[in-house]
Protein backbone atom coordinates (compact mmCIF):
# COMPACT_ATOMS: atom_id res chain seq x y z
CA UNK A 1 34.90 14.20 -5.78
CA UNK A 2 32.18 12.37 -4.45
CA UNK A 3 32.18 10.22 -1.64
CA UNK A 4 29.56 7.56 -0.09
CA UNK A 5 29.55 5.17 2.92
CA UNK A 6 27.76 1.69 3.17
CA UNK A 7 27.57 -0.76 6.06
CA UNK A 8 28.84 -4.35 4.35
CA UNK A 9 26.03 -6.87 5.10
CA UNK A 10 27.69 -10.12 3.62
CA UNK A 11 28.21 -12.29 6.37
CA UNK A 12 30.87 -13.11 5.15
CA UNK A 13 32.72 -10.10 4.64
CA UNK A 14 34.94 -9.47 1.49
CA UNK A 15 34.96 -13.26 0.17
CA UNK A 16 36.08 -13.39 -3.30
CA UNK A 17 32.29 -13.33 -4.85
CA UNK A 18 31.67 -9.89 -2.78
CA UNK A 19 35.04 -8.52 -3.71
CA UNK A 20 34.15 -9.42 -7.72
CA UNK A 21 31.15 -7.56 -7.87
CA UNK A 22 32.16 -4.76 -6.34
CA UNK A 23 35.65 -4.58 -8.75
CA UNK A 24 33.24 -5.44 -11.57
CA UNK A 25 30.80 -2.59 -11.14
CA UNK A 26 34.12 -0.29 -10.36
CA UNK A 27 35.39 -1.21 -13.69
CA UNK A 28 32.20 -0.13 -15.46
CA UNK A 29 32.80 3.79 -14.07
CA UNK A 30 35.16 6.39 -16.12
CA UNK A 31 36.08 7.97 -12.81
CA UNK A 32 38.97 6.84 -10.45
CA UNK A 33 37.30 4.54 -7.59
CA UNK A 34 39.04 4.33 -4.23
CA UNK A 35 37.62 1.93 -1.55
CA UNK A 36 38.67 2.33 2.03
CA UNK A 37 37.88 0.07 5.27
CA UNK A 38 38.97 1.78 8.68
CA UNK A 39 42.49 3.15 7.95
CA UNK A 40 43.01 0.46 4.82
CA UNK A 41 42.45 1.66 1.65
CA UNK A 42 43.14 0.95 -1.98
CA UNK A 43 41.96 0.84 -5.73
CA UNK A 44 38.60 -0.27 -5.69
CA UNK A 45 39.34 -1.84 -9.78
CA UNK A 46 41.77 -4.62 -8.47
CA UNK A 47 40.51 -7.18 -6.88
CA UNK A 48 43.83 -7.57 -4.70
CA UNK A 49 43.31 -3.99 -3.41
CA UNK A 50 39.57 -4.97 -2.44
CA UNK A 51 40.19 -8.62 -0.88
CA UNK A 52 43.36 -7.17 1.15
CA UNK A 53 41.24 -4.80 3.13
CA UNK A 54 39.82 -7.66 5.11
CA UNK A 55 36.36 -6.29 5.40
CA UNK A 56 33.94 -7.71 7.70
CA UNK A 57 30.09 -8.23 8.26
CA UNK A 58 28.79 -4.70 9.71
CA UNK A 59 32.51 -2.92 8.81
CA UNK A 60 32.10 0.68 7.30
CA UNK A 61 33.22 0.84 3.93
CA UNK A 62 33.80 4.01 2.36
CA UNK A 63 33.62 5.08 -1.30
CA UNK A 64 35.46 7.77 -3.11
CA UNK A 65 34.41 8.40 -6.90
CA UNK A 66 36.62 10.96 -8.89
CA UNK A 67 36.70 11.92 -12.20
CA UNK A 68 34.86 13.37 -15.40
CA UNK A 69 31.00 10.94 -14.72
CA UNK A 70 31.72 10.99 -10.85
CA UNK A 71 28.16 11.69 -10.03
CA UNK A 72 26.89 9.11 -12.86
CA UNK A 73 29.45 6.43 -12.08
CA UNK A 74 28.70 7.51 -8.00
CA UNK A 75 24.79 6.77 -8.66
CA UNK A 76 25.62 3.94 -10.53
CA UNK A 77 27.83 2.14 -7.97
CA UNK A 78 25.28 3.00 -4.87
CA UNK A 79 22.61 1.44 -7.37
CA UNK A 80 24.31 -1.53 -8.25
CA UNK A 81 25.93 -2.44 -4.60
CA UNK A 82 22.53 -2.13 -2.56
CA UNK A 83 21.81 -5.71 -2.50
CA UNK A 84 24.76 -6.17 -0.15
CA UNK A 85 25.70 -2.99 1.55
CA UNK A 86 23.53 -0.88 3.23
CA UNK A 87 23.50 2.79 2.67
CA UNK A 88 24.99 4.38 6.24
């Protein structure tokens, strides 16, 4: 298990653009995602899970990658979200 934190940047939180990258990318990894936001957390491959967390500009989002590629699909995901999180 491999787990990661960024700083979300957008200033507009978790809007439904945000939200649909970040469920895209999760979709692309073999390993269970799980996304949690203060004491709010969910299934980082549904966008309902993602959006319902209610992240904000400068909120700590935490990422937990689990599975058989964890450290591939864990590079792949800190890769691919750097443009709007920052790595905390």
């Amino acid at each position: 298990m491999i787990t990661f934190s960024f700083t979300l940047r957008d200033p507009e939180g978790f809007h439904a653009k945000a939200a649909g990258d970040l469920v895209e990318a999760a979709l692309k990894c073999k390993s269970r995602v799980a996304i949690q936001v203060g004491s709010r957390s969910g299934d980082a491959k549904q966008i309902f899970n993602v959006m319902c967390l209610g992240a904000k500009e400068n909120d700590e989002v935490r990422m937990t990658v689990e599975g058989p590629e964890e450290e591939k699909d864990s590079d792949y995901l800190r890769q691919r979200l750097s443009a709007r999180f920052e790595a905390s």
